[in-house]
C-alpha atoms as a PDB file:
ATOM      1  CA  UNK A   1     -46.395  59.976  42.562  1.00  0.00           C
ATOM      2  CA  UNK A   2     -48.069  58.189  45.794  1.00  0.00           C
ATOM      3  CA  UNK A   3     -45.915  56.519  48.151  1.00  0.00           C
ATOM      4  CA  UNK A   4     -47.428  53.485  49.221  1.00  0.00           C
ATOM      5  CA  UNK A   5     -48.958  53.545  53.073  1.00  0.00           C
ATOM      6  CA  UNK A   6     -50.270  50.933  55.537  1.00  0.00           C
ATOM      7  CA  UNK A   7     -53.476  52.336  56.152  1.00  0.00           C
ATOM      8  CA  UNK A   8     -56.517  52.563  53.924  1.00  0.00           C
ATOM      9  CA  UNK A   9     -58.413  55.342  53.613  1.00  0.00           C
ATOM     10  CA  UNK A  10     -62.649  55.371  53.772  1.00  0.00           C
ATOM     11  CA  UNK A  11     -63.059  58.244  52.501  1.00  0.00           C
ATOM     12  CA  UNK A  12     -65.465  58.553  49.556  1.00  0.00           C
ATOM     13  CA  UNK A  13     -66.492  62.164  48.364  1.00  0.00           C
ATOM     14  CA  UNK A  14     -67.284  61.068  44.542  1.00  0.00           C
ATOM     15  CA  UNK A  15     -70.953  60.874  43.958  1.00  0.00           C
ATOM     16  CA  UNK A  16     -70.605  57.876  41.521  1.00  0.00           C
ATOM     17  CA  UNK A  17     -73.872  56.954  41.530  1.00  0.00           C
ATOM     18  CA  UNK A  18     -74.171  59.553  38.807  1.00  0.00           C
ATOM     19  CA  UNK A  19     -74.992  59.117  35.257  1.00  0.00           C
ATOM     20  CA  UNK A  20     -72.062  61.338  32.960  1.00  0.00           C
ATOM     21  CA  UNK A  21     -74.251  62.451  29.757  1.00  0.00           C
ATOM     22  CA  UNK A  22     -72.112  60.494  27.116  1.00  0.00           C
ATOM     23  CA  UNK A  23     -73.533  57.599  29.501  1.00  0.00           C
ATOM     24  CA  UNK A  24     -76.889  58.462  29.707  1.00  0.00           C
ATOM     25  CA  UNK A  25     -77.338  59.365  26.005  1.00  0.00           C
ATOM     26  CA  UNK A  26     -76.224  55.572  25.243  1.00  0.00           C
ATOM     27  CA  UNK A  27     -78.399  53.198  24.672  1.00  0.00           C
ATOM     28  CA  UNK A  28     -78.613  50.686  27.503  1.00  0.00           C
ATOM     29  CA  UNK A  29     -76.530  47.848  25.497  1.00  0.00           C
ATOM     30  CA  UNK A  30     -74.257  50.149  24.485  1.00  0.00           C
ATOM     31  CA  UNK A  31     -73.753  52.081  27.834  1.00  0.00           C
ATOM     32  CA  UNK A  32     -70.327  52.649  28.295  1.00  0.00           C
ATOM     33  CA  UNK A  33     -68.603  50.115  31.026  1.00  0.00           C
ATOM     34  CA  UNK A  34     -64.734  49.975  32.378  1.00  0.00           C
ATOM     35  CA  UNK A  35     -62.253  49.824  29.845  1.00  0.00           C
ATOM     36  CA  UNK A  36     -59.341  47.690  31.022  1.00  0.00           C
ATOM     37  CA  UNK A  37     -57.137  49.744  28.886  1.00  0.00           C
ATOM     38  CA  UNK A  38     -58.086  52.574  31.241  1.00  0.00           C
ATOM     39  CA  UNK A  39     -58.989  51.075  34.325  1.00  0.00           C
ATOM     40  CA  UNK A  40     -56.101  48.640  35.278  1.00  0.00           C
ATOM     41  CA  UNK A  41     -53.557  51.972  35.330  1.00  0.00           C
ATOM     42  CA  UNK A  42     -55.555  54.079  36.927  1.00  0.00           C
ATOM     43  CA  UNK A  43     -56.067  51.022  39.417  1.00  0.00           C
ATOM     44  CA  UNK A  44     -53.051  50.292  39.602  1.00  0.00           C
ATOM     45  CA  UNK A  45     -51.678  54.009  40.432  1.00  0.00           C
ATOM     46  CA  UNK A  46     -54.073  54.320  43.281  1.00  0.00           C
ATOM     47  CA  UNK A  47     -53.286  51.180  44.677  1.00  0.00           C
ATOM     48  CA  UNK A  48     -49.571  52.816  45.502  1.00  0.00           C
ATOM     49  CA  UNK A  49     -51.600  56.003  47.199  1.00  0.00           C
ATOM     50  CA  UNK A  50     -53.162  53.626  50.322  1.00  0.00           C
ATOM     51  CA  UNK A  51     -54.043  55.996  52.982  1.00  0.00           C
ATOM     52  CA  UNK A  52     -53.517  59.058  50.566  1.00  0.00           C
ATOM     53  CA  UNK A  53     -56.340  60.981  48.645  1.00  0.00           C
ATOM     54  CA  UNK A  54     -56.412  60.751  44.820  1.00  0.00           C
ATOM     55  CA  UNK A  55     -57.488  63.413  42.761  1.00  0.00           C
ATOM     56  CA  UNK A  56     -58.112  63.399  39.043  1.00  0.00           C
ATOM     57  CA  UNK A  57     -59.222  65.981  36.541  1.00  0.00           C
ATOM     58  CA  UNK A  58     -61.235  65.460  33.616  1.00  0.00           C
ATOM     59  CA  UNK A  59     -60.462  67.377  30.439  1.00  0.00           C
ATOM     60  CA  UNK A  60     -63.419  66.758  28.106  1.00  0.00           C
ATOM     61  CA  UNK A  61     -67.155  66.884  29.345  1.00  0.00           C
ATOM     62  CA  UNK A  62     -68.152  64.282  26.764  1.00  0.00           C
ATOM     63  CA  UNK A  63     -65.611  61.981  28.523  1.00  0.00           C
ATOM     64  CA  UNK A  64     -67.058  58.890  29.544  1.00  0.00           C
ATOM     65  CA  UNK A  65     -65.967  58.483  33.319  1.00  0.00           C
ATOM     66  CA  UNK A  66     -67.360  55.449  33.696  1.00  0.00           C
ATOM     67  CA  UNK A  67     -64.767  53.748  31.703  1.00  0.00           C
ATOM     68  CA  UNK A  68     -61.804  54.522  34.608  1.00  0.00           C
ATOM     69  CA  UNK A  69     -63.444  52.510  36.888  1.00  0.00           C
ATOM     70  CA  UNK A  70     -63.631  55.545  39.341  1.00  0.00           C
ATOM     71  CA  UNK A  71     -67.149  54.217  40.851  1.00  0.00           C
ATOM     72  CA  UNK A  72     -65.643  50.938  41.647  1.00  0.00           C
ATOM     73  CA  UNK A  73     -62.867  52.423  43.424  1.00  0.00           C
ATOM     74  CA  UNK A  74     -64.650  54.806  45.341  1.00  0.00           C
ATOM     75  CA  UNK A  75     -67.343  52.140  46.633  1.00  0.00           C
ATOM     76  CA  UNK A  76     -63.833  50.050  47.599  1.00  0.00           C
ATOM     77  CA  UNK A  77     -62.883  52.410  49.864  1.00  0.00           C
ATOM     78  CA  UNK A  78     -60.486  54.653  47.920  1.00  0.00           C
ATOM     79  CA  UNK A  79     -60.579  58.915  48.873  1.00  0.00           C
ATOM     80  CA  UNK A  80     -60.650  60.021  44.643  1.00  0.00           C
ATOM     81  CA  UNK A  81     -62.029  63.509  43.916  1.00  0.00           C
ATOM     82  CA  UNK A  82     -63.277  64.677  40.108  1.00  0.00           C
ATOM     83  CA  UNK A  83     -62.611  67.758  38.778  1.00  0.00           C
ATOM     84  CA  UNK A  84     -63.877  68.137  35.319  1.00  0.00           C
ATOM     85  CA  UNK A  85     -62.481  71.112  32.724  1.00  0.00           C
ATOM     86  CA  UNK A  86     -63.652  72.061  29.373  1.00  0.00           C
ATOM     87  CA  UNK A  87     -63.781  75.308  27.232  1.00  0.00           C
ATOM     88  CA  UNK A  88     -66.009  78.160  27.520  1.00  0.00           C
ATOM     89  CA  UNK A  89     -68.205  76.839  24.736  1.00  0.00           C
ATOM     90  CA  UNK A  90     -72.130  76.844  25.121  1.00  0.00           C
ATOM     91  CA  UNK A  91     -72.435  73.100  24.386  1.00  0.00           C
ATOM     92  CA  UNK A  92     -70.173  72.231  26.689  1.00  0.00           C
ATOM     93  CA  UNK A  93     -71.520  74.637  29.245  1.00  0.00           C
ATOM     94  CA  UNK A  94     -74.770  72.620  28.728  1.00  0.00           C
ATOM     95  CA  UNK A  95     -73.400  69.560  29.132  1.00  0.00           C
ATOM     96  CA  UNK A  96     -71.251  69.966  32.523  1.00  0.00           C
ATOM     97  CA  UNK A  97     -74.582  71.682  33.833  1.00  0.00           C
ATOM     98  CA  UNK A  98     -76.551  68.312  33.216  1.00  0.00           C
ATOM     99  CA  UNK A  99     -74.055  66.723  34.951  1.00  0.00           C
ATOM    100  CA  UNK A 100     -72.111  69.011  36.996  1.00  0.00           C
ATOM    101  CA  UNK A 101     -73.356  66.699  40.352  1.00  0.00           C
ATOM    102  CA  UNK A 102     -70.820  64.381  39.289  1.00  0.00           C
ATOM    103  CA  UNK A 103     -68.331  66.097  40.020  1.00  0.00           C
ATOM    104  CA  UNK A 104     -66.551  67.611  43.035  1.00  0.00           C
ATOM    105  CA  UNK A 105     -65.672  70.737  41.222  1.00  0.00           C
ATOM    106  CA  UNK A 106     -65.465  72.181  37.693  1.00  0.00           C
ATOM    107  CA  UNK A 107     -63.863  74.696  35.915  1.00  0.00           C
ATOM    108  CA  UNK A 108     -64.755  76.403  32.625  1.00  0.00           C
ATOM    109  CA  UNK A 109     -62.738  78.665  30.364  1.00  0.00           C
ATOM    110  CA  UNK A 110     -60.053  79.155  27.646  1.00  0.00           C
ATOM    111  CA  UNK A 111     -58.630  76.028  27.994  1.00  0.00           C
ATOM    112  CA  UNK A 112     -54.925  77.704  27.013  1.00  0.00           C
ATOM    113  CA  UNK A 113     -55.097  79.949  29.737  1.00  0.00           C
ATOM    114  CA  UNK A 114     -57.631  78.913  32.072  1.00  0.00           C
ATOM    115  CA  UNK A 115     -55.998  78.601  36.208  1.00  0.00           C
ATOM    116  CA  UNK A 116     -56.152  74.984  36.770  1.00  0.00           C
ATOM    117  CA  UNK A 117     -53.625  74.399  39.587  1.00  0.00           C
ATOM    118  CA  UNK A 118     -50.353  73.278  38.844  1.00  0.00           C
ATOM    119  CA  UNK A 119     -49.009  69.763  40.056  1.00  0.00           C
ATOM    120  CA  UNK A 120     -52.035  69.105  41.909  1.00  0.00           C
ATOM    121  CA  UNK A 121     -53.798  66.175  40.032  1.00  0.00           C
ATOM    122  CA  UNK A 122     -52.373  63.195  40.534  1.00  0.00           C
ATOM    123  CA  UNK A 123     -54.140  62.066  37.250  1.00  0.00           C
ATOM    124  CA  UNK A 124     -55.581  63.644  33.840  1.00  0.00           C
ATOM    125  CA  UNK A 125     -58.498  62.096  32.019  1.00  0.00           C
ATOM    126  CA  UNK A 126     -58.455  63.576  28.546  1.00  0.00           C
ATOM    127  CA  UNK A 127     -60.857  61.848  26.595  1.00  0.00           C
ATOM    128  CA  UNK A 128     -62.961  63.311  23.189  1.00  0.00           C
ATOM    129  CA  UNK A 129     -61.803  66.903  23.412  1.00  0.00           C
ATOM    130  CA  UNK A 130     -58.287  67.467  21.204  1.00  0.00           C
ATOM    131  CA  UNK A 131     -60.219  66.680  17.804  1.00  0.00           C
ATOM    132  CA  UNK A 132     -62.675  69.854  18.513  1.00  0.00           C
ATOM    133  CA  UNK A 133     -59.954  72.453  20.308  1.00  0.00           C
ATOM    134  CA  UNK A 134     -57.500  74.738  19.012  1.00  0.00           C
ATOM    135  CA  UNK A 135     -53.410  75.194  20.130  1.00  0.00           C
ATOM    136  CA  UNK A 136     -53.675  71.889  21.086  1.00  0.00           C
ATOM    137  CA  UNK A 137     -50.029  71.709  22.183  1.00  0.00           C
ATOM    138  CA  UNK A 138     -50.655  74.584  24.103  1.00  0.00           C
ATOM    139  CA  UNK A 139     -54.231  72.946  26.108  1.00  0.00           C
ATOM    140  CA  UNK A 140     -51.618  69.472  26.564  1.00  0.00           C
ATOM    141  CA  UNK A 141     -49.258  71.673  27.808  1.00  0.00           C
ATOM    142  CA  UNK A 142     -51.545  73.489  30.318  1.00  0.00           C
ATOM    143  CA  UNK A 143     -52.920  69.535  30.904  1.00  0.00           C
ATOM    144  CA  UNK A 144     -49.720  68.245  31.532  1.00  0.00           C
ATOM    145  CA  UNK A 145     -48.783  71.079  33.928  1.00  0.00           C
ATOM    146  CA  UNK A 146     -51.499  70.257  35.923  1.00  0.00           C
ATOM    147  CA  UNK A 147     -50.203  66.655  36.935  1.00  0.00           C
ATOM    148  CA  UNK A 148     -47.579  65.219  39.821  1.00  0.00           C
ATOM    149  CA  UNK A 149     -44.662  64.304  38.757  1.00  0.00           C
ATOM    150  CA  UNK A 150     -45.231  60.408  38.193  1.00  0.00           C
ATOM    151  CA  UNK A 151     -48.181  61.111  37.382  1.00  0.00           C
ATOM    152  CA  UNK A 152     -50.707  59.748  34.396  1.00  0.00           C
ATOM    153  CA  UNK A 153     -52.049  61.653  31.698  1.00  0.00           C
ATOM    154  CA  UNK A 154     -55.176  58.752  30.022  1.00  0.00           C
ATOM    155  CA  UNK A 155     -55.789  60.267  26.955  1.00  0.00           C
ATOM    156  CA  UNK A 156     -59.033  59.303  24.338  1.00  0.00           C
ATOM    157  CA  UNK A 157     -58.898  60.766  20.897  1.00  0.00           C
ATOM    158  CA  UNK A 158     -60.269  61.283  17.480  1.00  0.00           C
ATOM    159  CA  UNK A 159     -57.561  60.224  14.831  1.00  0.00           C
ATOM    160  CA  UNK A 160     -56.972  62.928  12.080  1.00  0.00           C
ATOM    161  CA  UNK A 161     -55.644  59.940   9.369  1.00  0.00           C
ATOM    162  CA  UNK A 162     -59.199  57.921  10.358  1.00  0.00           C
ATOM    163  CA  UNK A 163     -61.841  57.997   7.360  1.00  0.00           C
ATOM    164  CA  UNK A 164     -64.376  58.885  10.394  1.00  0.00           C
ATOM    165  CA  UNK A 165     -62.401  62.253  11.026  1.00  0.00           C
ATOM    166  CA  UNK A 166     -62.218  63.226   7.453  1.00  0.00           C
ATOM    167  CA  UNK A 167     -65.644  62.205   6.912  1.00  0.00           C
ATOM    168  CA  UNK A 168     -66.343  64.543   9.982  1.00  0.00           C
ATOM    169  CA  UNK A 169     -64.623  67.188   8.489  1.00  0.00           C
ATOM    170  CA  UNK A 170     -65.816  67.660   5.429  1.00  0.00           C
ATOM    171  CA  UNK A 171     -69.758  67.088   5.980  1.00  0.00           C
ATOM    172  CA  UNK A 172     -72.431  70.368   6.143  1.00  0.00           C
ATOM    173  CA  UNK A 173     -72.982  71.281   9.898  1.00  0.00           C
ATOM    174  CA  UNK A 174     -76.452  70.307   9.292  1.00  0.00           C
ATOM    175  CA  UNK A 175     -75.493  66.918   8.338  1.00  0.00           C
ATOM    176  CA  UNK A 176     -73.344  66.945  10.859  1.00  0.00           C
ATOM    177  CA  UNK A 177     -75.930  67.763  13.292  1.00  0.00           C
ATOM    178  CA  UNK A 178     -78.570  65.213  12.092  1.00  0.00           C
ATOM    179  CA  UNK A 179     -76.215  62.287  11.686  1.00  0.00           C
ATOM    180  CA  UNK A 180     -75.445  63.590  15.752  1.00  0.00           C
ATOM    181  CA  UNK A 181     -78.293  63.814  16.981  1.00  0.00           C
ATOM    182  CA  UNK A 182     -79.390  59.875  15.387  1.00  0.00           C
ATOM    183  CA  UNK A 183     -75.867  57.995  16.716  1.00  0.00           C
ATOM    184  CA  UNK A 184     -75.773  59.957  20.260  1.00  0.00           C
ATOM    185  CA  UNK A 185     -78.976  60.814  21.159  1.00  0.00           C
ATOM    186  CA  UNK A 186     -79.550  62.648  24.397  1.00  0.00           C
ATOM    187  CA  UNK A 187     -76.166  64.358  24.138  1.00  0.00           C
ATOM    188  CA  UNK A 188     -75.469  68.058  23.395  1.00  0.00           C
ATOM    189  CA  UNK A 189     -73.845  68.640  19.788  1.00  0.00           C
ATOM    190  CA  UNK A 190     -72.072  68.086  17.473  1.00  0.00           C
ATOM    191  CA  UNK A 191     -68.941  69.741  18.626  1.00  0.00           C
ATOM    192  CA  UNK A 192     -66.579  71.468  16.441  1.00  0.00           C
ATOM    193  CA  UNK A 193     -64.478  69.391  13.981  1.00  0.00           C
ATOM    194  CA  UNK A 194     -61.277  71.013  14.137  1.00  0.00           C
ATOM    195  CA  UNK A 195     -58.671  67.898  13.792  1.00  0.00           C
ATOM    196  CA  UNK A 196     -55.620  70.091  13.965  1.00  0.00           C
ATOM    197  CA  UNK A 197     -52.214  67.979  12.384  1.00  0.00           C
ATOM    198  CA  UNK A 198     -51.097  67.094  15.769  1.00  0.00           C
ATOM    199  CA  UNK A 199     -54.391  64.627  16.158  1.00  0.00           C
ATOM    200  CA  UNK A 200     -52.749  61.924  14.732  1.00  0.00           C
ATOM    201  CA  UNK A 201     -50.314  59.250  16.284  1.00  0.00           C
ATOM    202  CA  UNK A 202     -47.782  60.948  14.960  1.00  0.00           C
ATOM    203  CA  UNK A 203     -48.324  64.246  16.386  1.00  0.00           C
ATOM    204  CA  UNK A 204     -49.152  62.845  19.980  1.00  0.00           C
ATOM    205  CA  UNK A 205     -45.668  60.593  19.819  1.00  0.00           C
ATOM    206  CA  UNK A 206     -43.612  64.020  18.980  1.00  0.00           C
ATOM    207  CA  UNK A 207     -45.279  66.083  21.675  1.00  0.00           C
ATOM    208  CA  UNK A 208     -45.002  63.444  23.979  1.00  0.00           C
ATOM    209  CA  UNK A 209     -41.281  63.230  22.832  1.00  0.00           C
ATOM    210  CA  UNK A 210     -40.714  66.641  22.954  1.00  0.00           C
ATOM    211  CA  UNK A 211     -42.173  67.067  26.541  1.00  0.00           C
ATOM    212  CA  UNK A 212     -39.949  63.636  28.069  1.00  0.00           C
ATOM    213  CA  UNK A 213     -43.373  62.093  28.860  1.00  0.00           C
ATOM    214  CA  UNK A 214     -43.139  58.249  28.772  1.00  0.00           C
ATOM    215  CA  UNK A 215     -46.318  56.941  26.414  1.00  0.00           C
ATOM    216  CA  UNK A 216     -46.877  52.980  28.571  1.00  0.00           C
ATOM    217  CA  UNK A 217     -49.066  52.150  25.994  1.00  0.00           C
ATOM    218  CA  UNK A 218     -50.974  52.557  23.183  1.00  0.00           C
ATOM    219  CA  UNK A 219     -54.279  51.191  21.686  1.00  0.00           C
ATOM    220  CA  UNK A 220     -56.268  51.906  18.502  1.00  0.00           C
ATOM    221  CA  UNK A 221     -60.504  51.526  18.419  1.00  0.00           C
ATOM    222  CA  UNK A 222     -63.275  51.952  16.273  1.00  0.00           C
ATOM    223  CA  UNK A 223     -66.065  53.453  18.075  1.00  0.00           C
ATOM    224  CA  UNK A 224     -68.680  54.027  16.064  1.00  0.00           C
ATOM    225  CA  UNK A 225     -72.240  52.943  17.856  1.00  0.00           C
ATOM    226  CA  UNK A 226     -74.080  50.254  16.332  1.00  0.00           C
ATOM    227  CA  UNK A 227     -77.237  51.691  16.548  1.00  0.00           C
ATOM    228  CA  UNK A 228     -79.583  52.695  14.627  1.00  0.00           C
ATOM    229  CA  UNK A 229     -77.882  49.992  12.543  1.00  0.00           C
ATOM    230  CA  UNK A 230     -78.630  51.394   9.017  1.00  0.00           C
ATOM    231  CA  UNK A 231     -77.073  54.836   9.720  1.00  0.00           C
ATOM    232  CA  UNK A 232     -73.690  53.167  11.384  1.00  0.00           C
ATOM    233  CA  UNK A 233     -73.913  50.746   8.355  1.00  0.00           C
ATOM    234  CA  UNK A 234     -74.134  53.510   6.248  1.00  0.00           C
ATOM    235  CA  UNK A 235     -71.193  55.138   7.752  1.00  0.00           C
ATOM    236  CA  UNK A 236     -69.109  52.494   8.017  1.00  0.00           C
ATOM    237  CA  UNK A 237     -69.796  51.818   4.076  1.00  0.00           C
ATOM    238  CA  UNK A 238     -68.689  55.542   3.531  1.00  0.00           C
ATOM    239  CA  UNK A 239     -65.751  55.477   5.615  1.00  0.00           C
ATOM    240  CA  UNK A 240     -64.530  51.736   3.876  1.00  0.00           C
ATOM    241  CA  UNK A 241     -65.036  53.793   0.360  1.00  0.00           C
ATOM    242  CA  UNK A 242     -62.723  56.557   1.624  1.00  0.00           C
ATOM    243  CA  UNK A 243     -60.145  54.556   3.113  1.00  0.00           C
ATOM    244  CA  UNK A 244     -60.269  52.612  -0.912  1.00  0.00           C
ATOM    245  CA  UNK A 245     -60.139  56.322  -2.657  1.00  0.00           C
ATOM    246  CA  UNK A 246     -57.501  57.919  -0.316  1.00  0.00           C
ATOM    247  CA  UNK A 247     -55.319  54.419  -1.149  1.00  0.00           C
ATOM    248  CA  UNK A 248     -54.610  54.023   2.898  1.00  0.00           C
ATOM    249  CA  UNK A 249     -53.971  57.800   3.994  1.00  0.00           C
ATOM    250  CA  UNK A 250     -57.146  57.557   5.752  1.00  0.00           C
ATOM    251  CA  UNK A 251     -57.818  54.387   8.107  1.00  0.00           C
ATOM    252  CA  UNK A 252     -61.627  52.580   8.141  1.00  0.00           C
ATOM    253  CA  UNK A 253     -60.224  50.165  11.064  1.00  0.00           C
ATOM    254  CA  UNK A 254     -60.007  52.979  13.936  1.00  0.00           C
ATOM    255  CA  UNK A 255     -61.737  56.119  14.285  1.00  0.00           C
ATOM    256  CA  UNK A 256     -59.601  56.879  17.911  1.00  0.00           C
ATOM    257  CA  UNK A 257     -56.618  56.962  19.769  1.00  0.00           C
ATOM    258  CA  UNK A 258     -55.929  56.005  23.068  1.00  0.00           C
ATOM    259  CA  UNK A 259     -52.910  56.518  24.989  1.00  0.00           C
ATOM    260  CA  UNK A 260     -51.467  55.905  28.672  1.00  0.00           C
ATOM    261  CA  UNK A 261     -48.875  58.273  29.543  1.00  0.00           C
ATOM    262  CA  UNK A 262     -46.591  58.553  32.296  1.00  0.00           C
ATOM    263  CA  UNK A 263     -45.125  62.451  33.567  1.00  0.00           C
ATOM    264  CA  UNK A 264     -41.839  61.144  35.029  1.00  0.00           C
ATOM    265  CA  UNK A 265     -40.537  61.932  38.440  1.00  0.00           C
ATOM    266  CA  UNK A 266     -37.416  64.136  37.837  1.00  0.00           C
ATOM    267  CA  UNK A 267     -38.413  66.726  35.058  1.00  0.00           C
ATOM    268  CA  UNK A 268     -34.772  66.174  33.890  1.00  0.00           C
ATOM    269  CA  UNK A 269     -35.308  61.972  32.891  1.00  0.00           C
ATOM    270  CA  UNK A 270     -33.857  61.260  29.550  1.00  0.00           C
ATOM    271  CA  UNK A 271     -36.448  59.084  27.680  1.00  0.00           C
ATOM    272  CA  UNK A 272     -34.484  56.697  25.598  1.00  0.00           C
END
């Protein structure tokens, strides 16, 4: 983790005046903004690296950046370099090439195996990308590798036990694809809908457990857009008649996950 400094530094290498495509495929009300949940961490963490570079990966090219508040920080004054990752998919190829000017660097491959430096990134972004990946353990593990110690892993989600990721599941790939192409339009997919059993709360509080990360906090959200407003109302009448059926096991009230995560210094802390 940063130690804090006296000087400031000027340095501003992120081009944030650069649309992500989860951004640009939003309509204009809806365009994603900072999330506090997000944002005051990450804030917060940089403000302890004064006069030290910050550099933060991005796991996930549907992630949407914008919500960190990196643009803000960079315009303050603050040296923070983006390195985005995903798998060696075509859609996500596609995507990272539509927006690979964002970035200061990105890397593309088996995401279990792929060489992203180890204890280089002083933070992980990790947003829309477990729910449509394999060996997820094994991708967290190669995540989690890649921060400082004291470092923070922001993770974003689908939830497994949501109505929305069973509903995702189990529909054709063409329905799939034309419900996708209505609710994010602009936007390359849809992606696969894999939802192994560790996307779930449950499985992200054992790995977490299991790895002596510390999980700060912890927030649940429904993200479904709003527009066009009879498909989402049709979809959030579908998902409120599965959650009825399924008598609970799967949730209408939060389609995602969100976690802040802390690596801890020593490798050998005992989380209690």
């Amino acid at each position: 983790m940063c130690r804090p400094k006296a000087m400031l530094s000027v340095v501003n290498p992120l081009r944030c005046d650069v649309m992500t495509t989860a951004d640009r495929g939003t309509p204009s009300a809806e365009r994603t903004t900072t999330t506090p949940f997000f944002a005051e961490p990450l804030r917060d963490y940089v403000l302890q690296c004064l006069g030290q570079p910050v550099s933060l990966l991005q796991a996930g090219c549907l992630a949407p950046l914008r919500e960190l508040g990196v643009g803000q920080l960079a315009e303050g004054g603050f040296d923070i370099s983006v390195t985005a990752v995903d798998a060696d998919d075509p859609l996500a190829k596609k995507v990272l090439h539509d927006t690979g000017s964002a970035y200061d660097d990105v890397i593309v491959g088996d995401l279990r195996t792929v060489p992203i430096p180890q204890r280089k990134y002083d933070v992980v972004y990790c947003a829309l990308l477990l729910e449509r990946v394999q060996h997820v353990e094994l991708v967290l593990d190669k995540l989690v590798g890649a921060l400082k110690p004291g470092g923070l892993l922001l993770l974003r989600t689908a939830d497994r036990h949501s109505a929305a990721g069973l509903l995702d599941r189990m529909l054709p790939q063409l329905a799939r694809k034309a419900i996708w192409s209505r609710l994010h339009p602009g936007i390359p997919g849809p992606f696969p809908a894999v939802y192994e059993k560790s996307v779930c709360h449950q499985g992200i509080a054992s790995y977490a457990l299991m790895r002596g990360l510390v999980i700060a906090a912890r927030r649940e959200q429904l993200s479904l857009p709003r527009q066009p407003a009879k498909l989402s109302s049709s979809v959030r009448i579908t998902c409120a008649a599965i959650a009825r059926l399924s008598r609970g096991r799967f949730v209408a009230g939060h389609d995602e996950l969100l976690y802040v995560i802390r690596k801890p210094q020593d490798r050998f802390a005992r989380v209690v």
